[in-house]
N, C-alpha and C. Protein backbone atom coordinates (compact mmCIF):
# COMPACT_ATOMS: atom_id res chain seq x y z
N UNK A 1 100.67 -64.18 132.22
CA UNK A 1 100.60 -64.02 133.66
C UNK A 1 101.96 -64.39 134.26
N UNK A 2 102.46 -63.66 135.55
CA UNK A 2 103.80 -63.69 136.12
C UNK A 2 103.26 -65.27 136.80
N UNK A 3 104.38 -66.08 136.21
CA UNK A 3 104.08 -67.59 136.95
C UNK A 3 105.93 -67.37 138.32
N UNK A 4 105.19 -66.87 139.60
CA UNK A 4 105.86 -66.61 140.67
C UNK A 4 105.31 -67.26 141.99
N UNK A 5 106.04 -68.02 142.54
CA UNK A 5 105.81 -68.65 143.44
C UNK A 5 104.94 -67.61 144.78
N UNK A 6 105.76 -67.29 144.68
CA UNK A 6 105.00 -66.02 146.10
C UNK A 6 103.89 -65.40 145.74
N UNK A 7 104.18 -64.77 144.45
CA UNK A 7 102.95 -63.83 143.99
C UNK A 7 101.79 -65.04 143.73
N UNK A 8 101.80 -66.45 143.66
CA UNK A 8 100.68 -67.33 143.48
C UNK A 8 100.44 -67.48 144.60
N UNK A 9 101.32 -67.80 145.79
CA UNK A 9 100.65 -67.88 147.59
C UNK A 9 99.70 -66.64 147.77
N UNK A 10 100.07 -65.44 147.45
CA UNK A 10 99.36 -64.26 147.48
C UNK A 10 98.19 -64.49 147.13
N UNK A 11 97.96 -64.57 146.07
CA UNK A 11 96.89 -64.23 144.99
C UNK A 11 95.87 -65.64 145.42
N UNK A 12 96.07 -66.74 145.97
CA UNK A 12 95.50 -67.73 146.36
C UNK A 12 94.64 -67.60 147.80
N UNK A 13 95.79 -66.72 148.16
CA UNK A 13 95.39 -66.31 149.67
C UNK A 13 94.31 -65.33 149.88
N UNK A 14 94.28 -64.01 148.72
CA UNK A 14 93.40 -63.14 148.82
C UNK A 14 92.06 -63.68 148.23
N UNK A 15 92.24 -64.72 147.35
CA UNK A 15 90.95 -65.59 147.23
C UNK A 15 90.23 -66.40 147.87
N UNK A 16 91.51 -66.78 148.83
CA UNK A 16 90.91 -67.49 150.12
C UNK A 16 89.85 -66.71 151.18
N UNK A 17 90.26 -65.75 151.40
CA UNK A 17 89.97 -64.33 152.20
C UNK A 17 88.45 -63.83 151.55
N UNK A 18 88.90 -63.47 150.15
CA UNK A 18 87.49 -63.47 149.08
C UNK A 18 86.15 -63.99 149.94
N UNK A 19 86.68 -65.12 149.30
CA UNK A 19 85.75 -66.38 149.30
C UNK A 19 85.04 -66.60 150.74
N UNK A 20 85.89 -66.44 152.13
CA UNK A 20 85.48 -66.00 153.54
C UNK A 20 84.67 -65.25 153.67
N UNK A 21 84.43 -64.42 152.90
CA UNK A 21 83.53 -63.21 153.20
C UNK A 21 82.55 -63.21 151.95
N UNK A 22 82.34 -64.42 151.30
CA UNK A 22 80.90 -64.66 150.53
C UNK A 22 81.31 -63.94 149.27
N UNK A 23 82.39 -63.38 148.71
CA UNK A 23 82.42 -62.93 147.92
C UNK A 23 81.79 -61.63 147.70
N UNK A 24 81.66 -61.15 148.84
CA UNK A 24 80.98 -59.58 149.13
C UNK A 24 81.90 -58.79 149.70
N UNK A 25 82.39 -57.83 148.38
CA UNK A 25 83.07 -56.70 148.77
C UNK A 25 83.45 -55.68 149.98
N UNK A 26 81.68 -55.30 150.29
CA UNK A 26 81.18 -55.21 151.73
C UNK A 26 82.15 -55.82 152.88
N UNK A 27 81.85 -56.96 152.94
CA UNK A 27 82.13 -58.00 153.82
C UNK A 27 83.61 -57.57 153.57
N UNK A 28 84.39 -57.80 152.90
CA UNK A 28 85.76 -57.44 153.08
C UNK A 28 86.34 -56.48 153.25
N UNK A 29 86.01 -55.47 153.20
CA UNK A 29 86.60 -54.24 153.52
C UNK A 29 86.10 -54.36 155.39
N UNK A 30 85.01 -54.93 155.42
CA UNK A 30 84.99 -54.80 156.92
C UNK A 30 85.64 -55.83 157.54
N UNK A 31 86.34 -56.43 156.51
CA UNK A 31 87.13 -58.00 157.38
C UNK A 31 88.22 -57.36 157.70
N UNK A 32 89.06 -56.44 156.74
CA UNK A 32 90.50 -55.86 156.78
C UNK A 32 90.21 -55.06 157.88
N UNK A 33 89.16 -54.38 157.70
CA UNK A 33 89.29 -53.04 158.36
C UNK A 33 89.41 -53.79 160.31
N UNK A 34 88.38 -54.73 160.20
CA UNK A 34 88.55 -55.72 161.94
C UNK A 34 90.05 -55.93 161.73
N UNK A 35 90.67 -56.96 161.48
CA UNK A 35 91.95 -57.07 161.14
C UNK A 35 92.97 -55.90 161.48
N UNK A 36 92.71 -54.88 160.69
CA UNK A 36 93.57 -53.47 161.26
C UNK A 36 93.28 -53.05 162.43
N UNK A 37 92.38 -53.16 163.09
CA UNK A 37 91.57 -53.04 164.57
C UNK A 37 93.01 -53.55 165.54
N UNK A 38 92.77 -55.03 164.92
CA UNK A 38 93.29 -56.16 165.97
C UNK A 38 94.76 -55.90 165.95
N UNK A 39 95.28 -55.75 164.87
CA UNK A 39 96.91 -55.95 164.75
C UNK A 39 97.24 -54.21 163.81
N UNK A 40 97.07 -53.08 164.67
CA UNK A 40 97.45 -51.94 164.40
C UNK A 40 99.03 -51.39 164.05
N UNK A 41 99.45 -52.81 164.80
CA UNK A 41 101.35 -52.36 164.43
C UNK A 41 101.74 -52.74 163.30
N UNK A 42 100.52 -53.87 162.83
CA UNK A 42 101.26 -54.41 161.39
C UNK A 42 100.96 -53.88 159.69
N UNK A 43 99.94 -52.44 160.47
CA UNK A 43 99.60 -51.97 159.27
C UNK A 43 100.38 -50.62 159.10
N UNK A 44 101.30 -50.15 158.52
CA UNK A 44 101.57 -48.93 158.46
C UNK A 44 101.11 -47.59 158.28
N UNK A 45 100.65 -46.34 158.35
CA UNK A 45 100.26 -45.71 158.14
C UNK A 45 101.04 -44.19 157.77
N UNK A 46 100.95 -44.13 156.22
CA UNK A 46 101.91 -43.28 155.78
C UNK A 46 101.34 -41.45 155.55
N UNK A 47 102.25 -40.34 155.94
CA UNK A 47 101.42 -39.50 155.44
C UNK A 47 100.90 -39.18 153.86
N UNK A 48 100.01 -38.04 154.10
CA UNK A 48 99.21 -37.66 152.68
C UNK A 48 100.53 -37.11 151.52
N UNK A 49 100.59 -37.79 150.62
CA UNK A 49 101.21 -37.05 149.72
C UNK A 49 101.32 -35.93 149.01
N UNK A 50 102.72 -35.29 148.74
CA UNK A 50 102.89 -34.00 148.61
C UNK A 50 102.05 -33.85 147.28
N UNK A 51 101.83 -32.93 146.65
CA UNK A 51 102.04 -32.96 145.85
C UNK A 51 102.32 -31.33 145.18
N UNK A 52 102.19 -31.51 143.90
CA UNK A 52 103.14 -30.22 143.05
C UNK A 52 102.52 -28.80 142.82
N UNK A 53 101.45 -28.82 143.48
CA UNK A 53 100.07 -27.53 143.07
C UNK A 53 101.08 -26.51 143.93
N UNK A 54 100.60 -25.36 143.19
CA UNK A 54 100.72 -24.38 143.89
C UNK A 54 99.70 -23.58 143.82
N UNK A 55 99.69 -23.00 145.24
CA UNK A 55 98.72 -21.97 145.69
C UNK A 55 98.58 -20.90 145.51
N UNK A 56 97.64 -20.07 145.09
CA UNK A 56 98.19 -18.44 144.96
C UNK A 56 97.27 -17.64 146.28
C-alpha cells in the first residue's frame, strides 16, 4: 500500500464520510449528490468523451 501522507488524509476522510452515512451506499451517493447541490462551483463538469467509432 502507497504509505502517503495526503493520500492517508483522503482515504480516512472518505471513511469518515462512509461511516456518516451508516455505511449505506444509498445514503452516499445522496450525501455527494446534496453536497453538489450546495457547492455547484466546486464540482466540475466535463464534456462526454470523444470517442473513436465511426459511423456509416
Amino acid at each position: 500500500m502507497i504509505k502517503d501522507p495526503t493520500l492517508e488524509h483522503i482515504w480516512e476522510t472518505r471513511r469518515y464520510i462512509y461511516a456518516k452515512c451508516d455505511n449505506d451506499p444509498v445514503k452516499l451517493v445522496q450525501y455527494y449528490i446534496a453536497r453538489q447541490k450546495e457547492n455547484p462551483e466546486r464540482f466540475a463538469s466535463s464534456p462526454a468523451p470523444k470517442t473513436n467509432e465511426r459511423r456509416a
